[in-house]
Protein backbone atom coordinates (compact mmCIF):
# COMPACT_ATOMS: atom_id res chain seq x y z
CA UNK A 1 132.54 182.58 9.01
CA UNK A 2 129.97 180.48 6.64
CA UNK A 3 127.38 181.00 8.93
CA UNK A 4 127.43 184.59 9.71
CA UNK A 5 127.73 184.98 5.85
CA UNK A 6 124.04 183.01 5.82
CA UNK A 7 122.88 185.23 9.32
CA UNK A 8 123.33 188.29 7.01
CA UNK A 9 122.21 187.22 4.14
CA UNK A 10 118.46 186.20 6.07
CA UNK A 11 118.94 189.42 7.72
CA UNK A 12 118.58 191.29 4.57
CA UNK A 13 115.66 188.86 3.50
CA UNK A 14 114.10 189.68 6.37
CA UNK A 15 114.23 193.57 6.08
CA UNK A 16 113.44 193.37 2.33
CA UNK A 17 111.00 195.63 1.36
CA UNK A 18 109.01 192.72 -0.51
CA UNK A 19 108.65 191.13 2.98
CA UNK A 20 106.40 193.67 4.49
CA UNK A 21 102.77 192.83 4.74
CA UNK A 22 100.62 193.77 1.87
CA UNK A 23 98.22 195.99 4.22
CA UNK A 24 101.36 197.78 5.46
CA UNK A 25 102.60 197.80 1.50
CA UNK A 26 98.99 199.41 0.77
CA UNK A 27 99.48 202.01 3.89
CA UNK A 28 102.58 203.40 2.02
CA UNK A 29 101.03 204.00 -0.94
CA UNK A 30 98.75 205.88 0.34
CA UNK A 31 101.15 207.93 1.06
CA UNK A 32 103.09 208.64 -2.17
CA UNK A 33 102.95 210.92 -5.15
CA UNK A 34 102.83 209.33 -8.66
CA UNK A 35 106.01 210.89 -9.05
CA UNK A 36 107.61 208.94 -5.56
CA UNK A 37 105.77 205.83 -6.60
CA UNK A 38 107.57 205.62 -10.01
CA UNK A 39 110.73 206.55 -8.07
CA UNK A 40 110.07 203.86 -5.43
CA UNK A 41 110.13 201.22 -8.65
CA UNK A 42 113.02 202.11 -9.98
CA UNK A 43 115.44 200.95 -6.59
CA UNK A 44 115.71 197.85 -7.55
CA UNK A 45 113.70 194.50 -8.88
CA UNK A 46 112.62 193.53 -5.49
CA UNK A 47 110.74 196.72 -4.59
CA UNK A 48 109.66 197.08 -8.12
CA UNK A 49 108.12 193.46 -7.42
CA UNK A 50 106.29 194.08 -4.25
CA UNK A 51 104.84 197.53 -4.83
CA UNK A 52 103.49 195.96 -8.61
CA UNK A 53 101.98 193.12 -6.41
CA UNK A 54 100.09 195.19 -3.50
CA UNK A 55 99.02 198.01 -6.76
CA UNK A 56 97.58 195.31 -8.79
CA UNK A 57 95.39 193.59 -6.39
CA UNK A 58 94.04 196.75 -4.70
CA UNK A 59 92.18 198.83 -6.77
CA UNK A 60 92.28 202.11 -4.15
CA UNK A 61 96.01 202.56 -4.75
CA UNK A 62 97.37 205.73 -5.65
CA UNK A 63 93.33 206.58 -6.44
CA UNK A 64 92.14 207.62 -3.24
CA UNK A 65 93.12 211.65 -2.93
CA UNK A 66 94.97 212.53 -5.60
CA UNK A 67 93.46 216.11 -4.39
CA UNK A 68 96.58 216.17 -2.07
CA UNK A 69 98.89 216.74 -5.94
CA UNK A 70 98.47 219.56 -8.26
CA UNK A 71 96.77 218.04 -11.23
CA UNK A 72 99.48 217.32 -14.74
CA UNK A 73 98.44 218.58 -17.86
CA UNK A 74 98.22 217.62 -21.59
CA UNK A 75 99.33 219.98 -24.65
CA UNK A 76 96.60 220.09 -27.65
CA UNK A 77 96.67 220.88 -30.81
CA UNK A 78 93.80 221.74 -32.65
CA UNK A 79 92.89 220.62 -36.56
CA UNK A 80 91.38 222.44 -38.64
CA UNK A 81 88.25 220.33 -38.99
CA UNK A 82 88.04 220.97 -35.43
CA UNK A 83 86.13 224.36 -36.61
CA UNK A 84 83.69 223.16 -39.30
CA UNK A 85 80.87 222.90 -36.29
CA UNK A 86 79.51 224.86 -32.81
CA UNK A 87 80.66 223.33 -29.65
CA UNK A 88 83.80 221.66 -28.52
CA UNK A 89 87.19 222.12 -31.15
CA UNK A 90 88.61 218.35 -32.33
CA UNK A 91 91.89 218.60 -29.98
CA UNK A 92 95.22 216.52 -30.47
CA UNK A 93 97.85 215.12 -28.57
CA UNK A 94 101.53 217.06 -29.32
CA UNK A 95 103.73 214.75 -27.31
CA UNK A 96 103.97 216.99 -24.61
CA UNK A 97 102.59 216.92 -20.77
CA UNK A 98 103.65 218.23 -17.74
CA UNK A 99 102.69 219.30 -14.07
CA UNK A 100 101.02 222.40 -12.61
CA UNK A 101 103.57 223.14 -10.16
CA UNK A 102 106.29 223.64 -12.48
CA UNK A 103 104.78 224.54 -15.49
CA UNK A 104 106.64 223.09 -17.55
CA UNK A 105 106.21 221.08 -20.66
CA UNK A 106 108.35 218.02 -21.28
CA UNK A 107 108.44 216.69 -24.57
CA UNK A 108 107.14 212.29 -24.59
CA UNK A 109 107.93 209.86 -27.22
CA UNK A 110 104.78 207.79 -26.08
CA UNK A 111 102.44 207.13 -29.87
CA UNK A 112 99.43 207.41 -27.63
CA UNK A 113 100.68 211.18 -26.70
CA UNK A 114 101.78 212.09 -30.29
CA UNK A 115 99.10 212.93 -32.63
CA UNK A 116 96.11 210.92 -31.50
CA UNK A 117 92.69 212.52 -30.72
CA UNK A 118 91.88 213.30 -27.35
CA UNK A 119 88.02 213.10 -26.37
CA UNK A 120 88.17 213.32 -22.41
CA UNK A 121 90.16 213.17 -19.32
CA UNK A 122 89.24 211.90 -16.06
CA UNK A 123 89.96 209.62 -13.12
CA UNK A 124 93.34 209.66 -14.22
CA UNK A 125 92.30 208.24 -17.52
CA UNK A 126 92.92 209.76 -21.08
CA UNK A 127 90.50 208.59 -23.56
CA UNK A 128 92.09 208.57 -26.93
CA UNK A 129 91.10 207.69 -30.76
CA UNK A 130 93.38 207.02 -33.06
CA UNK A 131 91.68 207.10 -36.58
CA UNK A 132 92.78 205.79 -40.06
CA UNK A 133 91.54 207.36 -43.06
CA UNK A 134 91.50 204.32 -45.55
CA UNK A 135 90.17 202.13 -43.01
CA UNK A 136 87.43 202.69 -40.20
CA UNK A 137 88.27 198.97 -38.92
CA UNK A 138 92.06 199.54 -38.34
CA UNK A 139 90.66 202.69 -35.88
CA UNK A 140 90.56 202.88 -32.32
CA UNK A 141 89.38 204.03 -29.36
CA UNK A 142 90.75 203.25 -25.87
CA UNK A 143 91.85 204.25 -22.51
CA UNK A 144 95.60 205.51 -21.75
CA UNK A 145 97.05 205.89 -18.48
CA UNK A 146 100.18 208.47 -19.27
CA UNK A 147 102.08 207.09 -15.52
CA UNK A 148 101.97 203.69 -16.22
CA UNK A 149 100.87 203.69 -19.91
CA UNK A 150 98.26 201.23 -19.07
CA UNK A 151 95.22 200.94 -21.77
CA UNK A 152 91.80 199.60 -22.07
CA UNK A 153 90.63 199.49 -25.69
CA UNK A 154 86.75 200.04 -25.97
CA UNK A 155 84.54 198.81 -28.86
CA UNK A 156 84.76 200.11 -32.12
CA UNK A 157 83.77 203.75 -32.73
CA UNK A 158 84.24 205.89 -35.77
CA UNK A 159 84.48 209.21 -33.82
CA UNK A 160 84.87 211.12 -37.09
CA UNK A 161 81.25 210.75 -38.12
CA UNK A 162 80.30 212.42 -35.32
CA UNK A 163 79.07 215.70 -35.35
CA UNK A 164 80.79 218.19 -32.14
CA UNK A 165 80.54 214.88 -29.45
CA UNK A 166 81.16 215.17 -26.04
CA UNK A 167 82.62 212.24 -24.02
CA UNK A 168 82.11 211.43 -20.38
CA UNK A 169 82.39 208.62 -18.33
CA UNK A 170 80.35 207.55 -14.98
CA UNK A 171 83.32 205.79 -13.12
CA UNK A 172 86.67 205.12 -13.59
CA UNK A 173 87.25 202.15 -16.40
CA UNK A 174 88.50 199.69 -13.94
CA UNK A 175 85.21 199.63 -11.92
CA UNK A 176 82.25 197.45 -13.32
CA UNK A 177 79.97 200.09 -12.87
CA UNK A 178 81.58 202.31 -15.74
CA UNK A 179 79.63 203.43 -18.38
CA UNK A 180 80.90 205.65 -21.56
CA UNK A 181 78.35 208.24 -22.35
CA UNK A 182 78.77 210.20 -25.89
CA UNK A 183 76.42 213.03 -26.86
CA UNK A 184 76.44 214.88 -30.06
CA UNK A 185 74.77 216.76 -31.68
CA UNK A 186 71.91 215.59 -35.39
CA UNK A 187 70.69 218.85 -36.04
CA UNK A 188 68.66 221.77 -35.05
CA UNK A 189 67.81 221.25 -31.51
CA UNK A 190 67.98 217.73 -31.29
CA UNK A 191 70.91 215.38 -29.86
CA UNK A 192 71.96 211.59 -30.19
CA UNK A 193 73.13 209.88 -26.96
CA UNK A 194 75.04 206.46 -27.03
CA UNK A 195 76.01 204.40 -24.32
CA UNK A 196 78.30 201.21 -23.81
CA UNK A 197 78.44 199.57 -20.44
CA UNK A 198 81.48 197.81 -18.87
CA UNK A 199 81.45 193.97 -20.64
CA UNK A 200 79.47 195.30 -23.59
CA UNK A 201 80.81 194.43 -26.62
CA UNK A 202 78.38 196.69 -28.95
CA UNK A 203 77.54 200.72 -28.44
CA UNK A 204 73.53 201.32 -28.15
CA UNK A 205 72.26 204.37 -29.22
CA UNK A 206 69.13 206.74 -27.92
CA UNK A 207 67.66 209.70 -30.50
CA UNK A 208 65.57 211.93 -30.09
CA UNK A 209 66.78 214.21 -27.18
CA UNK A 210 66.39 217.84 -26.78
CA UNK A 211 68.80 220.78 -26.98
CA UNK A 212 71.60 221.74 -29.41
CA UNK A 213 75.54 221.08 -29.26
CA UNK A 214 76.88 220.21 -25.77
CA UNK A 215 79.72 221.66 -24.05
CA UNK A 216 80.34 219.60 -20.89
CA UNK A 217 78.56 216.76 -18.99
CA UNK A 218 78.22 215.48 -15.28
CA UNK A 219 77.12 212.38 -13.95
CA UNK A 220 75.33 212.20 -10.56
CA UNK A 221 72.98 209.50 -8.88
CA UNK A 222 72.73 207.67 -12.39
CA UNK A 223 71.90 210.86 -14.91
CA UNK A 224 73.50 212.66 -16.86
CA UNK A 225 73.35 216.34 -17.17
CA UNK A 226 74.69 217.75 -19.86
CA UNK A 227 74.88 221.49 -20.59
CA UNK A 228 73.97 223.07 -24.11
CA UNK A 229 76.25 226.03 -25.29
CA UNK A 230 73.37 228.17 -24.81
CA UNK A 231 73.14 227.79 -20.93
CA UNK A 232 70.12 225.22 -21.18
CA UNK A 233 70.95 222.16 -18.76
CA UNK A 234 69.53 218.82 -20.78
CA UNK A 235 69.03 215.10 -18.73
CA UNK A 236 69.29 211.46 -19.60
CA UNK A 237 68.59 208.70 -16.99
CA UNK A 238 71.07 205.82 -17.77
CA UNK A 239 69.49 203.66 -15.59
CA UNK A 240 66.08 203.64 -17.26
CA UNK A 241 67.77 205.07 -20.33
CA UNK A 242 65.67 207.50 -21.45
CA UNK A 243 65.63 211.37 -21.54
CA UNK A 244 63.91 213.86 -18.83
CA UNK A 245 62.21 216.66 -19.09
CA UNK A 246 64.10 219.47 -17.29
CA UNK A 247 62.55 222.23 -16.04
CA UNK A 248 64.03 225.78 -16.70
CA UNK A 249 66.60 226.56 -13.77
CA UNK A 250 65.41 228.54 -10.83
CA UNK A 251 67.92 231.20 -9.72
CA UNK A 252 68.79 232.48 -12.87
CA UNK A 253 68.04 235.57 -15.40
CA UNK A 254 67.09 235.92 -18.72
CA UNK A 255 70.78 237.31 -19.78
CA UNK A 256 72.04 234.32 -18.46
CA UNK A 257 70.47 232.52 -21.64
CA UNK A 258 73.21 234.16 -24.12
CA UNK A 259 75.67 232.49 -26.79
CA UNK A 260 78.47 233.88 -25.29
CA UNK A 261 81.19 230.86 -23.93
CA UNK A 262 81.08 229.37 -20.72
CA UNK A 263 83.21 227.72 -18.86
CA UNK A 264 81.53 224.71 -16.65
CA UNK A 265 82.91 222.35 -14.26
CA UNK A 266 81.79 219.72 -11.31
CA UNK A 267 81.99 220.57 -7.73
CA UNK A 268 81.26 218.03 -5.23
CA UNK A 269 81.05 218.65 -1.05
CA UNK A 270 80.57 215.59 0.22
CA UNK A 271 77.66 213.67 -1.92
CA UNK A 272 76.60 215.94 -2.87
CA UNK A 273 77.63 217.21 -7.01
CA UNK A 274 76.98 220.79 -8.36
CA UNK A 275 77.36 222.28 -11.46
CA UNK A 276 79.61 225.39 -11.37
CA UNK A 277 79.40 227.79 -14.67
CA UNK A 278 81.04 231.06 -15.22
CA UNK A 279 79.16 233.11 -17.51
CA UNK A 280 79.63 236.47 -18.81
CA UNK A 281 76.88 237.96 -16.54
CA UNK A 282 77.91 236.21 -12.87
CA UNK A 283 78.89 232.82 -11.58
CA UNK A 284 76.53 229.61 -10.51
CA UNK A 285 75.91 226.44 -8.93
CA UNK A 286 73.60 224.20 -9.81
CA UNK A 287 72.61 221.22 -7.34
CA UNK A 288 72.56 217.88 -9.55
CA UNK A 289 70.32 216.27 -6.45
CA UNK A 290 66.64 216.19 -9.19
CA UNK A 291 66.69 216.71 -12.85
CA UNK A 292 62.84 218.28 -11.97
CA UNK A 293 64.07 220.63 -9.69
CA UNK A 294 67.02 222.58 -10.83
CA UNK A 295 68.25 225.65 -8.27
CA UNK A 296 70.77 227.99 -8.91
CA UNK A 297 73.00 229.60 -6.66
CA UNK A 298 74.52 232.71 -6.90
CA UNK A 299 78.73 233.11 -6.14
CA UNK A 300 79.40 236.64 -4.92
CA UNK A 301 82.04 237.97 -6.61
CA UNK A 302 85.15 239.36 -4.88
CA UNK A 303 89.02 239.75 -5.08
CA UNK A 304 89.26 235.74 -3.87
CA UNK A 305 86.00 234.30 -5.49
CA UNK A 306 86.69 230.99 -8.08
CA UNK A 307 86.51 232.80 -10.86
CA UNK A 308 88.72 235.91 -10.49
CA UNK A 309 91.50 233.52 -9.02
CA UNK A 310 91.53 231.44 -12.00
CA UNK A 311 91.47 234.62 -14.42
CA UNK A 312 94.59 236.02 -12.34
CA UNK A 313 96.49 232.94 -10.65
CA UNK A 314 95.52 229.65 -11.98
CA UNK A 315 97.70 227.57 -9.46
CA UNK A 316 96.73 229.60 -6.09
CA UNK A 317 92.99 228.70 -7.34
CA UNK A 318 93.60 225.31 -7.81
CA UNK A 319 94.86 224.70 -4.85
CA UNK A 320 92.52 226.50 -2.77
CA UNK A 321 89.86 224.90 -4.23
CA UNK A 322 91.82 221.32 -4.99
CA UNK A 323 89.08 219.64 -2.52
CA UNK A 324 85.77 220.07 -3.70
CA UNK A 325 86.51 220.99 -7.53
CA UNK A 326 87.21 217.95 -10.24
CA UNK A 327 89.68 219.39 -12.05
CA UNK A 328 89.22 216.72 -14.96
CA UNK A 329 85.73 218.22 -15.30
CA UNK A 330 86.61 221.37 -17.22
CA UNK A 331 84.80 221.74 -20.25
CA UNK A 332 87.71 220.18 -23.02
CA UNK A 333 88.27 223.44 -24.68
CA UNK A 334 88.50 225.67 -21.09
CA UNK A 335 91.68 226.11 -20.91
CA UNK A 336 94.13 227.54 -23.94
CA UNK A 337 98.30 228.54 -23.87
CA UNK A 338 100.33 231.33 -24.27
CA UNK A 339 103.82 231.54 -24.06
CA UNK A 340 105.56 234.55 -22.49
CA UNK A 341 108.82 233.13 -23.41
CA UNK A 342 110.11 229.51 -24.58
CA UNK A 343 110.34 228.29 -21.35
CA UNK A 344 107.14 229.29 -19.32
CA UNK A 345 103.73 229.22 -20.84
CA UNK A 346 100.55 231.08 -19.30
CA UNK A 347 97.45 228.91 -19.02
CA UNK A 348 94.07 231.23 -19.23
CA UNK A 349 90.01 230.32 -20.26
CA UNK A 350 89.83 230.35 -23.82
CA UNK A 351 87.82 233.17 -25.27
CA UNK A 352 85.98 233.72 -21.87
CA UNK A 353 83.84 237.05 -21.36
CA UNK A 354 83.21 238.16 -18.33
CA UNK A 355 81.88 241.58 -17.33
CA UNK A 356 84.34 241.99 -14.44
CA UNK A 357 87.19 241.60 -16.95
CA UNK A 358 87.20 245.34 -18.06
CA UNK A 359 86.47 246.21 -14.11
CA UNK A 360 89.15 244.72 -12.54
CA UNK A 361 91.72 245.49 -15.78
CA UNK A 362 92.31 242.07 -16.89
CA UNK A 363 92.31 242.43 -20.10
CA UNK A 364 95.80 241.67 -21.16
CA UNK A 365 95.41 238.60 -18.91
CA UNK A 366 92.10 236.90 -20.73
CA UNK A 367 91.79 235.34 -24.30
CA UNK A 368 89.89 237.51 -25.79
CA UNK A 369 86.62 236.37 -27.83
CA UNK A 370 87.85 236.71 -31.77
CA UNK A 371 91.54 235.10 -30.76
CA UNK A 372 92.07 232.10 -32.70
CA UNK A 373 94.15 229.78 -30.39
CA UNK A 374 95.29 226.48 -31.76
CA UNK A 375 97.05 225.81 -28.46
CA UNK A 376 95.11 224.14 -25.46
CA UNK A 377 95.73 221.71 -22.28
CA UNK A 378 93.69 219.07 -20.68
CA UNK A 379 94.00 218.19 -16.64
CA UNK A 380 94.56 215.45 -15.94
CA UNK A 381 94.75 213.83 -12.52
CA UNK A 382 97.72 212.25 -11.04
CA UNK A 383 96.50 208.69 -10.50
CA UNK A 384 99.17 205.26 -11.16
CA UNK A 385 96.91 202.32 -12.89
CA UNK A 386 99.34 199.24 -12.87
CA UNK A 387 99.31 197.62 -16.55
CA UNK A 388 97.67 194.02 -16.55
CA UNK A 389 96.62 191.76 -18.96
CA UNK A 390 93.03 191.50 -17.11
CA UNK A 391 92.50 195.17 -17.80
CA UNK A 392 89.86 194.86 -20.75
CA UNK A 393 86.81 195.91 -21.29
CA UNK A 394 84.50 192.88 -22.83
């Protein structure tokens, strides 16, 4: 009787989920949503053990297609210093995030999710600064992962000082090869770029560039292009870290040039990366191959082109267009809220003009240019970073 007690008891051992291989662990979670993952955790210690193992010592889990999952969302809040300058609003977190598919908004006790200033989304990263008005040494600025609430904290920063800035980053902030770029704008025509490598301890700065407040910025083949509110496409090598010369972009007419907003975003088939930008007079992409050679393609317009799917259906657009779109690459004030009713909200382009909007009768549909919406949302992708000490940045 004692011994078949034991048999069973090794049985079970043997079965255990923590007894599986790590390269069939990693094949699993492959497999799984964010969502399934933090489901998976919660069975019981053992499996909570073995999945933390295989997702800390792999750094492709839960990272390599989160294309396959709608992308989740942040509510924003704007302040009202966020309109004392041209270019991108100052946007803050409300405590409340959710996921495309259900569209709905779930209310979060997290402090990094209640109040703190977002700056950028991407790879699954939030970056986040959380000033203090007596103090610019008690301030900080640092990566949040909303799944797992894993955080990198960067060197200091007073992002207040800074004039409209505009935050990218070159890889995700687990990979040494990460580099934080921040543009913003000096004055008239002129922009300040600074830069702070993974394992730098110190923020170095480069003056002297051209162009006037920036509304979005992509990184391909070590430069970054970063587009001016006026249509002009700026470029900074951050290998050799200085600025280039563009030339003016081939493809593209002289009413493109116009103040009116656009609404920009990265689009990548295979390696290679385009800018796409909806303006009011047509939509483009831009191949990001040269900074001196800058082409513009035209999209046709139809009744399933990008841009009148995202005016009219937001989710059927992402979706179709889930693969080759980054969907953390929106411009940070693209997207604003509306609610039809307490329990459903309507996400549309904030104050986008189009001339196919009076065409195709979309006006009640669109945010029109003189609305003054304090409500936005961020994408953000689905990705699971597993906390660890060893996730620093120095």
């Amino acid at each position: 009787m004692e011994g078949e007690e034991i048999n069973k008891t090794e049985e079970k051992k043997i079965y255990c989920l923590c007894r599986l291989p790590v390269d069939v662990l990693e094949i699993i979670l492959r497999y799984l949503s964010v969502l399934d993952y933090i489901k998976f955790r919660t069975v019981s210690k053992c499996w909570r053990l073995a999945f933390s193992t295989c997702a800390s010592s792999s750094s492709i889990i839960l990272q390599q297609r989160p294309e396959r999952e709608l992308p989740w969302f942040v509510v924003l809040k704007t302040k009202p210093e966020g309109r004392k300058h041209r270019g991108c609003p100052v946007l803050h977190t409300e405590g409340l995030l959710g996921n495309m598919r259900s569209r709905v908004a779930y209310k979060t006790d997290m402090p990094e999710l209640c109040g703190t200033r977002i700056l950028l989304s991407k790879y699954g990263w939030l970056l986040l600064f959380k000033g203090n008005d007596n103090s610019c040494s008690s301030s900080s600025l640092y990566f949040f992962n909303p799944f797992s609430k894993a955080k990198i904290v960067l060197p200091s920063m007073d992002v207040t000082k800074l004039r409209s800035p505009l935050f990218d980053i070159s890889a995700p902030p687990t990979s040494p090869d990460c580099m934080v770029f921040i543009a913003y704008w000096v004055q008239w025509k002129r922009v300040m770029i600074d830069l702070c490598r993974k394992g730098e301890s110190n923020w170095t700065s480069y003056g002297g560039g051209p162009g006037g407040p920036i509304i979005n910025a992509v990184f391909a083949k070590g430069i970054w292009y970063y587009l001016h509110s006026d249509g002009e496409l700026s470029a900074f090598d951050a290998v050799h870290h200085h600025y280039i010369c563009t030339p003016g972009i081939l493809g593209l007419d002289f009413s493109f040039y116009t103040f009116s907003r656009l609404v920009s975003y990265a689009v990548k088939r295979g390696e290679q990366v385009l800018l796409r930008i909806h303006a009011c007079c047509g939509c483009y992409e831009i191949a990001l191959s040269s900074p001196h050679l800058l082409v513009a393609t035209t999209i046709n317009r139809g009744p399933e082109d990008p841009e009148y799917l995202f005016l009219t259906d937001a989710e059927k657009a992402m979706e179709r267009e889930r693969e080759v779109i980054c969907v953390d690459s929106f411009n940070p004030d693209a997207w604003c809220l509306v609610y039809p009713s307490a329990d459903t909200f309507e996400c549309r382009w904030h104050q986008f003009i189009s001339n196919r909007i009076p065409h195709y009768d979309l006006r009640e549909i669109s945010c029109h240019v003189r609305n003054k919406c304090s409500t936005f949302l961020m994408w953000f992708e689905p990705v699971w970073v597993e906390p660890s000490p060893n996730l620093t940045w120095t």
